[in-house]
Structure formats: structure tokens, C-alpha cells
Protein backbone atom coordinates (compact mmCIF):
# COMPACT_ATOMS: atom_id res chain seq x y z
CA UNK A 1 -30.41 38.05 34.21
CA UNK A 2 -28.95 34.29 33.98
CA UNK A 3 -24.96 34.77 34.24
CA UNK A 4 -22.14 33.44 32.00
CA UNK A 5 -19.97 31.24 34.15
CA UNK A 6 -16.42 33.34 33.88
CA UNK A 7 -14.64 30.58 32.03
CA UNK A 8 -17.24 29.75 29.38
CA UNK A 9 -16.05 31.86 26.72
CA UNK A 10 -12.90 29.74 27.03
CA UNK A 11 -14.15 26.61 26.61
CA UNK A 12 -16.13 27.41 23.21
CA UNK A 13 -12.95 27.76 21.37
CA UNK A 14 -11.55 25.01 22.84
CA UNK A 15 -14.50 22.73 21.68
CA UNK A 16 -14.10 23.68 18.12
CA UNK A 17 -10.37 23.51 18.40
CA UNK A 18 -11.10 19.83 19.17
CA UNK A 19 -13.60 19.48 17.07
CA UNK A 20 -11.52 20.50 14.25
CA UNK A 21 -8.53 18.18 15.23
CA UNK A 22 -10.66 15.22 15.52
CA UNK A 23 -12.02 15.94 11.95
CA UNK A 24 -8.89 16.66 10.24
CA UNK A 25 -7.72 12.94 12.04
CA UNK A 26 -10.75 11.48 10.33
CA UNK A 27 -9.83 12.72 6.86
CA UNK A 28 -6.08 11.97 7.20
CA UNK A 29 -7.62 7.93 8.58
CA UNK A 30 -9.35 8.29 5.04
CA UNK A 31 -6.23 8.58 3.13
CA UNK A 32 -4.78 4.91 5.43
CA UNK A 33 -1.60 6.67 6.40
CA UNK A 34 0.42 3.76 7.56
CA UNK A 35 -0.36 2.42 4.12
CA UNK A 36 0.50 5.29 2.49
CA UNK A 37 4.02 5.45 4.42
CA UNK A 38 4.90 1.97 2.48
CA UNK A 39 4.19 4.30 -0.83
CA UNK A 40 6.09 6.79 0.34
CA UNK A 41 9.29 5.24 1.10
CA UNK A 42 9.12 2.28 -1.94
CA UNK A 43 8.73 5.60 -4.55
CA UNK A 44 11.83 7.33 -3.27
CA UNK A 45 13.43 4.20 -2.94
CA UNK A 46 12.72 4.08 -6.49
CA UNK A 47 13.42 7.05 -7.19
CA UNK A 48 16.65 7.30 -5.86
CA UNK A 49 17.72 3.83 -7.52
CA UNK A 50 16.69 5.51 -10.97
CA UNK A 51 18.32 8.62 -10.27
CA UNK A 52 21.63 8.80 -12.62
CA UNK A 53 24.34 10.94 -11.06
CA UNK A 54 23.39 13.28 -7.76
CA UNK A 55 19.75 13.66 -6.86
CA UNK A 56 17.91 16.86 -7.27
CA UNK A 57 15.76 16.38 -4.27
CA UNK A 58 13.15 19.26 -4.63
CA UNK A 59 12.35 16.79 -7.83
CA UNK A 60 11.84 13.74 -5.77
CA UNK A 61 10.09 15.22 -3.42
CA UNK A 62 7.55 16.60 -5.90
CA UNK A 63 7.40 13.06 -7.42
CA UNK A 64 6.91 11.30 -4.39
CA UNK A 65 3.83 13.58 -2.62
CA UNK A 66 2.39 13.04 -6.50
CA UNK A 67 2.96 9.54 -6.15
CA UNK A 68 1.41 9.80 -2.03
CA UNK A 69 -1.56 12.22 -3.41
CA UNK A 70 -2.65 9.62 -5.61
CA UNK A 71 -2.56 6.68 -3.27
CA UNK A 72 -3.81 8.61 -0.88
CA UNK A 73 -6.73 9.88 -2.93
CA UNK A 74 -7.46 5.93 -4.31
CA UNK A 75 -7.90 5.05 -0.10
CA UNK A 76 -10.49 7.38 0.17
CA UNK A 77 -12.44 6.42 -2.87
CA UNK A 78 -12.06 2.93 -2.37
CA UNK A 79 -13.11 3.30 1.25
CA UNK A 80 -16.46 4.98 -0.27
CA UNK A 81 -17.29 2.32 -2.34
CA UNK A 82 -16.74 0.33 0.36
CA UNK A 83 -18.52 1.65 3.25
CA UNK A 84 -21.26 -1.04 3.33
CA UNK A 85 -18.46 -3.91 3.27
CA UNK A 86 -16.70 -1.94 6.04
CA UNK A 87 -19.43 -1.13 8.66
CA UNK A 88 -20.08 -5.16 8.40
CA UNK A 89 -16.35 -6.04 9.78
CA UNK A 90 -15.20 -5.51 13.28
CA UNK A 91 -11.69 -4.29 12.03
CA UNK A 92 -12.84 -1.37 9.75
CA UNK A 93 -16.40 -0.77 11.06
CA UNK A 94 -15.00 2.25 13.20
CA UNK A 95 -13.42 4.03 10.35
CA UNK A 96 -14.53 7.31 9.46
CA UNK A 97 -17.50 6.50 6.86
CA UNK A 98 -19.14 3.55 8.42
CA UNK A 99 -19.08 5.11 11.59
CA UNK A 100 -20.37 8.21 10.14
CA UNK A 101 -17.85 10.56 10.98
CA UNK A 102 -17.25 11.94 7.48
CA UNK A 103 -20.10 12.01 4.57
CA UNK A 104 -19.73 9.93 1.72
CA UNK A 105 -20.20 12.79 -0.79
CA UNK A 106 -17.51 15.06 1.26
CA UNK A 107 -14.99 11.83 1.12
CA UNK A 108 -15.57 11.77 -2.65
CA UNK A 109 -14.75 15.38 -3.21
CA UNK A 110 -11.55 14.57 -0.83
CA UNK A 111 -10.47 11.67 -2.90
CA UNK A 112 -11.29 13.28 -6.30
CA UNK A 113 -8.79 16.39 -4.69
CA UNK A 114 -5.85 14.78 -4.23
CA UNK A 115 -6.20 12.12 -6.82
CA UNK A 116 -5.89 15.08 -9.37
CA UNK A 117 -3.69 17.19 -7.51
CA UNK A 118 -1.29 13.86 -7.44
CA UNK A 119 -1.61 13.50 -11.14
CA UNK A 120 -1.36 17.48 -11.97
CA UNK A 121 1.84 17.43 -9.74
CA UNK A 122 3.36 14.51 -10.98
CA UNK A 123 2.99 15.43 -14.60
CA UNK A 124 4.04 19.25 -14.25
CA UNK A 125 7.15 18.29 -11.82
CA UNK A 126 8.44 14.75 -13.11
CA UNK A 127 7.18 13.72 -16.47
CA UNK A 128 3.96 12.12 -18.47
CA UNK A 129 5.16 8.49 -18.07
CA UNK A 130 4.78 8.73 -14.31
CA UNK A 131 1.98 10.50 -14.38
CA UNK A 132 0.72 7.97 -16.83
CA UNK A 133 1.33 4.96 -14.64
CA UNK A 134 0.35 6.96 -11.62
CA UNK A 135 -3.14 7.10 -13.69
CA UNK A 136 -3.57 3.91 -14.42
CA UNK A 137 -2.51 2.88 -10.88
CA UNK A 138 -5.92 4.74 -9.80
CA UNK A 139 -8.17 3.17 -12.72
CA UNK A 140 -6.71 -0.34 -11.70
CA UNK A 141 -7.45 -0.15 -8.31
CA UNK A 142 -11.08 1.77 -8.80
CA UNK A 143 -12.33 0.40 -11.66
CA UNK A 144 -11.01 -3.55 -11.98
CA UNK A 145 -10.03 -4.34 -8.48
CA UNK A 146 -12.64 -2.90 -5.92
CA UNK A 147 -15.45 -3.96 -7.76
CA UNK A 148 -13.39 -7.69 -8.30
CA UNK A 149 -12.86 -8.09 -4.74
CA UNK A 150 -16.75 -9.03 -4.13
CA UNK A 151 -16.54 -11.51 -6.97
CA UNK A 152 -13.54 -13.78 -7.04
CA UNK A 153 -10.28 -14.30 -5.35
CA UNK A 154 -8.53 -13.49 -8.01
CA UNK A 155 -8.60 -9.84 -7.03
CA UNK A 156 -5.78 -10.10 -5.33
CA UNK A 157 -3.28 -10.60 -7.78
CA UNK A 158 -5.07 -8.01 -9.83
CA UNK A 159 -4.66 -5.25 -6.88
CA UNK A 160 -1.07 -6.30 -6.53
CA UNK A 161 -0.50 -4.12 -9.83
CA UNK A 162 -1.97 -0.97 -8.67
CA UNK A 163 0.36 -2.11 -5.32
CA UNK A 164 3.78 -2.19 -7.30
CA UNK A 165 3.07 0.40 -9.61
CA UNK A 166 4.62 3.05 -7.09
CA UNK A 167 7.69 1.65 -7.75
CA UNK A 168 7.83 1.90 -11.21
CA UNK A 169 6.49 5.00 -10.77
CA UNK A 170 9.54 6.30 -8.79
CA UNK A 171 11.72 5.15 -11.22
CA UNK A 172 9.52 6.80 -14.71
CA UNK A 173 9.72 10.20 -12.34
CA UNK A 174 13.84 9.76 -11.57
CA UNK A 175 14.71 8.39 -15.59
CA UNK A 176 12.34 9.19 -17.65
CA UNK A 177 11.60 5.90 -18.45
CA UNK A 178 10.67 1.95 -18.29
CA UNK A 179 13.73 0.03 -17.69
CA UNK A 180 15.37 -3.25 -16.46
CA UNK A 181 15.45 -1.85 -13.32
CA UNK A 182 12.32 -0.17 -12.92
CA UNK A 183 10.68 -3.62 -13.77
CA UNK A 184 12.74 -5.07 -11.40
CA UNK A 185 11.34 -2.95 -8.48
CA UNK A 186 8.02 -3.83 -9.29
CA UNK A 187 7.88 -7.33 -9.90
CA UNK A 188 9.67 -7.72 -5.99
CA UNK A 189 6.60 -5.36 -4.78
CA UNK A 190 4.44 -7.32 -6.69
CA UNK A 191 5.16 -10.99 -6.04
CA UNK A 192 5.78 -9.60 -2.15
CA UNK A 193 2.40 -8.79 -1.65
CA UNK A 194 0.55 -12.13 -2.25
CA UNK A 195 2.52 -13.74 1.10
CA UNK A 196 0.99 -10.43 2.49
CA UNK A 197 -2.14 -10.54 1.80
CA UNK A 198 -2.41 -14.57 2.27
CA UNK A 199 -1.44 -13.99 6.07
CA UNK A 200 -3.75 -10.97 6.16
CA UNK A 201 -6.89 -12.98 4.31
CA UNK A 202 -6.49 -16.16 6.95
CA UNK A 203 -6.42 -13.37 10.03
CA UNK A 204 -9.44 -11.76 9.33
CA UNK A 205 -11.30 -14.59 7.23
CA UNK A 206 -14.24 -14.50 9.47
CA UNK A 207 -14.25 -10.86 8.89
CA UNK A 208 -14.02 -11.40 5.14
CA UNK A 209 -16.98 -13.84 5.45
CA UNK A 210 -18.99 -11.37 7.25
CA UNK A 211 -18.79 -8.95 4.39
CA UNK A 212 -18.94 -11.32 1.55
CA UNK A 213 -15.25 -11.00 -0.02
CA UNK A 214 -14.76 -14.01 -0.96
CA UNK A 215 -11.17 -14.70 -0.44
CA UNK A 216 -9.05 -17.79 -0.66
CA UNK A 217 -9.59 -18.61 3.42
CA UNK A 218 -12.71 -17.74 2.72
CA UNK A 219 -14.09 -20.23 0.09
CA UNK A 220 -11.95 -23.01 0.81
CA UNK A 221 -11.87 -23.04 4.94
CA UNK A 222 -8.91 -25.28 5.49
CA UNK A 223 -6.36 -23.11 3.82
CA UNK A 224 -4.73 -25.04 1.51
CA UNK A 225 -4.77 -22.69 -2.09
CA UNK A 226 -3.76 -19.90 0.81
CA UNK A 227 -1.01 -21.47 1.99
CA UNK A 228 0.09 -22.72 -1.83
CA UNK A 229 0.25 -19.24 -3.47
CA UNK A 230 1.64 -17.94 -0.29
CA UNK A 231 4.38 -20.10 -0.90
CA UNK A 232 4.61 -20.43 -4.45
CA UNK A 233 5.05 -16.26 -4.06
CA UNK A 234 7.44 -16.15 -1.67
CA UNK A 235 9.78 -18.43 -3.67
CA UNK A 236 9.10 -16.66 -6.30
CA UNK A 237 10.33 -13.60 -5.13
CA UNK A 238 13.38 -15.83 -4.00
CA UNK A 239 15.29 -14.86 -7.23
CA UNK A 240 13.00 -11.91 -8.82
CA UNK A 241 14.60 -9.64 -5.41
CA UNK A 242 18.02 -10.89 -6.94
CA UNK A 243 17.62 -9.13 -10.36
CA UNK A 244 18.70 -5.58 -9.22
CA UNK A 245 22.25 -6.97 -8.88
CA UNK A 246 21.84 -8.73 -12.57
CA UNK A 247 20.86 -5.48 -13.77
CA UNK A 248 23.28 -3.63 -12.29
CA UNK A 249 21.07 -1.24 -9.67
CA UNK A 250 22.63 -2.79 -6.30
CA UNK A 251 25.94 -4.62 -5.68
CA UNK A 252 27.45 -7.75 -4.39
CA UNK A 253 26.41 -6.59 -0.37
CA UNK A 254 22.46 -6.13 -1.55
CA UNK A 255 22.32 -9.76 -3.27
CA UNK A 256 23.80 -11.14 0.20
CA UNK A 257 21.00 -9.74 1.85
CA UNK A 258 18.08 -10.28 -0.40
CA UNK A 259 19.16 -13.84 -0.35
CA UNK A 260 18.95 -14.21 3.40
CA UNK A 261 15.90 -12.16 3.42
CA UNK A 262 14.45 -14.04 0.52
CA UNK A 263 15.09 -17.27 2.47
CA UNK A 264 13.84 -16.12 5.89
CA UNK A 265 10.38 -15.02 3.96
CA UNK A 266 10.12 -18.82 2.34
CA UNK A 267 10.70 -20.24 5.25
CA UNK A 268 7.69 -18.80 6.71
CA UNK A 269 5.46 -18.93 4.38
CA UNK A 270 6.30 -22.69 4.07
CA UNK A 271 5.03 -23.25 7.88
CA UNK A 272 1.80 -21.55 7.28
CA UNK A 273 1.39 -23.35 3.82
CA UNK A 274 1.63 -26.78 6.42
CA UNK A 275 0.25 -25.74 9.38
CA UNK A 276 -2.40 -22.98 8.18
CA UNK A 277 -2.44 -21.90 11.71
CA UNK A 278 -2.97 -18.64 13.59
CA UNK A 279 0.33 -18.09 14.77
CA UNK A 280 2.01 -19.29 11.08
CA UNK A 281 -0.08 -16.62 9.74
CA UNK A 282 0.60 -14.00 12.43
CA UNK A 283 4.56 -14.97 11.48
CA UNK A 284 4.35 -14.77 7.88
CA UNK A 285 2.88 -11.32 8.55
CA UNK A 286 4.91 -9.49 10.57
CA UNK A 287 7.92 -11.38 8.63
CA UNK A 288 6.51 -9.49 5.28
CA UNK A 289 6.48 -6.45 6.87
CA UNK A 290 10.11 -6.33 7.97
CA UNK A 291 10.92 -8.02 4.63
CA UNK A 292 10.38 -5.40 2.24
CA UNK A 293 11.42 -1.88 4.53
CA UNK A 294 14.98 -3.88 5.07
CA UNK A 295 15.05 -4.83 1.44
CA UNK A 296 14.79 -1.30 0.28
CA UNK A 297 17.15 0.31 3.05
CA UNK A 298 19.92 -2.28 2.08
CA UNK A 299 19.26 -1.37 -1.68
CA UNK A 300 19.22 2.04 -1.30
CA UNK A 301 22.73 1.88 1.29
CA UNK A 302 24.38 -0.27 -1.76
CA UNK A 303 24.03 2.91 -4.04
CA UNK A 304 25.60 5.49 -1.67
């Protein structure tokens, strides 16, 4: 009779204890998590900036995983419909569905989950408006902007709505409705993103080839409609991140800031606009991303 080596009955648990981890990592990759953290923190940003008087915090917190379920939920979908795109370029080819980790039909059922379960909490714990926008963020992005992005480049100002609707959502969930400030919010998430997603599009344009996006670096090689809206965005934004002061949601310290800020983000984008080179790009992006986290801490430190 063959013998069990002493330790094997060990190991087997073991195995499916990493087996299990390693799954549950693939589903939360579904969701983009370092994406979803920028949700997070702009809707209780928002949230807290709409709030009138103290802040009931159980309430934010409802409205915010509603707000995160949802985005969360519109990853994975869009990552479905996506999957044939994604196993073409070297940067997402090794997420979960192209690489065959997860089953399309299994991601849909996750996405469909907590796309509801968003919406169900958001309209049972904050109110119909937010749950409203928090809709229509998901239709947006599903229905106008994934299929768009194979088509024209002018997808990406149409997924910078479902990008700034978080926002507003924070705010609908904190007052209860659209305001001044509330628009505010989302036109500086909005206008923000196009610098973004310039730097992003000339980074990975080869990879964007690849898959047949056809994006602005894409189409037009030498950059020069990139490095335009990039710029005309960024100054843009310029004044639009000054309105919370005009509208009386931050103080005299938070237009200081969002001035400098505002400034600091033209600035680059103007050197990619005229130089349309890797490192220009590679500055304009990491610039965006400290741009907006510092914008929203000095907003939300102007209201305590």
C-alpha cells in the first residue's frame, strides 16, 4: 500500500487557500481598484462639500460604496466588452479576462452584482437623484462610450461625463440636489481629465494602434490636436477650479491654491503641446495625478 507523505494533508488546504486568494485578487483587478480609489475619495470629497451643517457619516459612507459599487461594477463590464481589445495590448493583455483567469460570463454576473447593489444602495440610503445620476453614469459609459472608443476620438470627451459624474453624485447624495456647487465639482473633474488622458493616449499610442482605438496620437502621429486639447483643457480648468470660491464652497486659502495648481498643470501641458515628447507626456501625467488629490484635500481642509 503506496503511503501518504506525512505533510500532504497540509499542503491541500494550503493550495486552495492560495488558490482562493489569487482568485478573489483577480476579481478585485476586475473592478481597477486604483481607479476606483480616485472615485472614492472625489465622492466624499463631494460629499462632504455638499454636506450643510455636521456630517452624518454612516450616510456618506453608504453613498460613497454606492457610488464605488457602481464604478466598480462599470470596470468589469467594460473590461468584458473589451477583452479582445485588451489581450491585443501589452499593458492590459495580463488582466484577468484576456489572460483567462476569470470567464467572461462569471465577470458579467460580477459586474451586473455590484452595478445593482450600487444603485439599490444608493437609492435606499441617499436619495433618487444620486441614484439617478449614478445610473446614467453606467449607461454613459456602457452604452455611448465603450462602443465610441473603436470609432472616433471623440470618445474621450464623451467618457469624461461618466468620469465627473461621481462628483456630482456626492454632492445629489449630501443635498439632495443639483447646485452651483455640485456643477462646479464636476466641470473641474471633467475638463481635468482630457490633460489626463492626452498624456495617457501619447504613452501607449502604439498600444492604442495595436488594438484599433483610434485616438488622437493615434490618427494624427505627430501630436499636434493632442497636445492642443491638452492645453486648451488645462487652461480651461485654469478658472472653472476657481468657481468653488465664487460660489461660496471653499474660501480665500483654496482659490490660492487652485491658482498655483491650475498654473503648474498649464504649464505642463503647454511643453507637451510643443514638444509632444515622451518625457512632456510622462510630466503632464504624473502632474495630473497630483493635481486633482491636492485640489480636493485643500478644498475639503478650507471647510473644516
Amino acid at each position: 500500500m503506496k503511503q501518504v507523505p506525512a505533510n500532504a494533508a497540509s499542503t491541500i488546504p494550503l493550495a486552495g487557500a492560495h488558490r482562493s486568494a489569487s482568485v478573489a485578487a483577480d476579481y478585485l483587478a476586475l473592478t481597477k481598484p486604483r481607479l476606483n480609489f480616485l472615485v472614492v475619495a472625489t465622492s466624499a470629497a463631494a460629499y462632504y462639500l455638499g454636506a450643510q451643517g455636521g456630517v452624518d457619516a454612516v450616510a456618506m459612507t453608504q453613498a460613497v460604496a454606492g457610488t464605488a459599487l457602481v464604478a466598480g461594477g462599470a470596470a468589469v463590464l467594460n473590461q468584458v466588452s473589451e477583452r479582445d481589445t485588451d489581450a491585443l495590448m501589452r499593458r492590459t493583455r495580463l488582466r484577468p479576462l484576456p489572460a483567462g483567469r476569470v470567464g467572461a460570463a462569471d465577470a458579467r454576473i460580477f459586474g451586473f452584482m455590484l452595478s445593482t447593489g450600487g444603485l439599490a444602495l444608493l437609492a435606499a440610503r441617499a436619495n433618487w437623484l444620486a441614484a439617478a445620476l449614478a445610473f446614467g453614469t453606467l449607461a454613459i459609459y456602457l452604452i455611448v462610450y465603450t462602443p465610441m472608443k473603436r470609432k472616433t476620438p471623440v470618445a474621450t470627451l464623451v467618457g469624461a461625463v461618466p468620469g465627473a459624474l461621481p462628483a456630482l453624485i456626492g454632492w445629489t447624495a449630501s443635498r439632495g440636489e443639483v447646485q452651483a456647487g455640485g456643477a462646479a465639482l464636476f466641470a473641474i473633474v471633467f475638463l481635468w481629465q482630457v490633460p489626463h488622458f492626452m498624456a495617457i493616449a501619447w504613452l501607449y499610442r502604439d498600444d492604442y494602434g495595436k488594438a484599433g482605438f483610434p485616438m488622437l496620437p493615434v490618427i494624427e502621429p505627430e501630436g499636434r490636436r493632442a497636445g492642443r486639447q491638452a492645453l486648451w483643457y488645462a487652461a480651461a480648468l485654469l478658472p472653472v477650479s476657481l468657481l468653488p470660491t465664487l460660489v461660496g464652497v471653499a474660501g480665500p486659502i483654496y482659490l490660492g491654491v487652485a491658482l498655483a495648481l491650475g498654473v503648474g498643470l498649464v504649464t505642463l501641458a503647454a511643453r507637451f503641446s510643443a514638444s509632444r515628447s515622451g518625457p512632456a507626456a510622462r510630466a503632464l501625467f504624473v502632474g495630473s495625478i497630483v493635481y486633482l488629490p491636492l485640489l480636493w484635500i485643500v478644498l475639503v481642509a478650507d471647510k473644516l
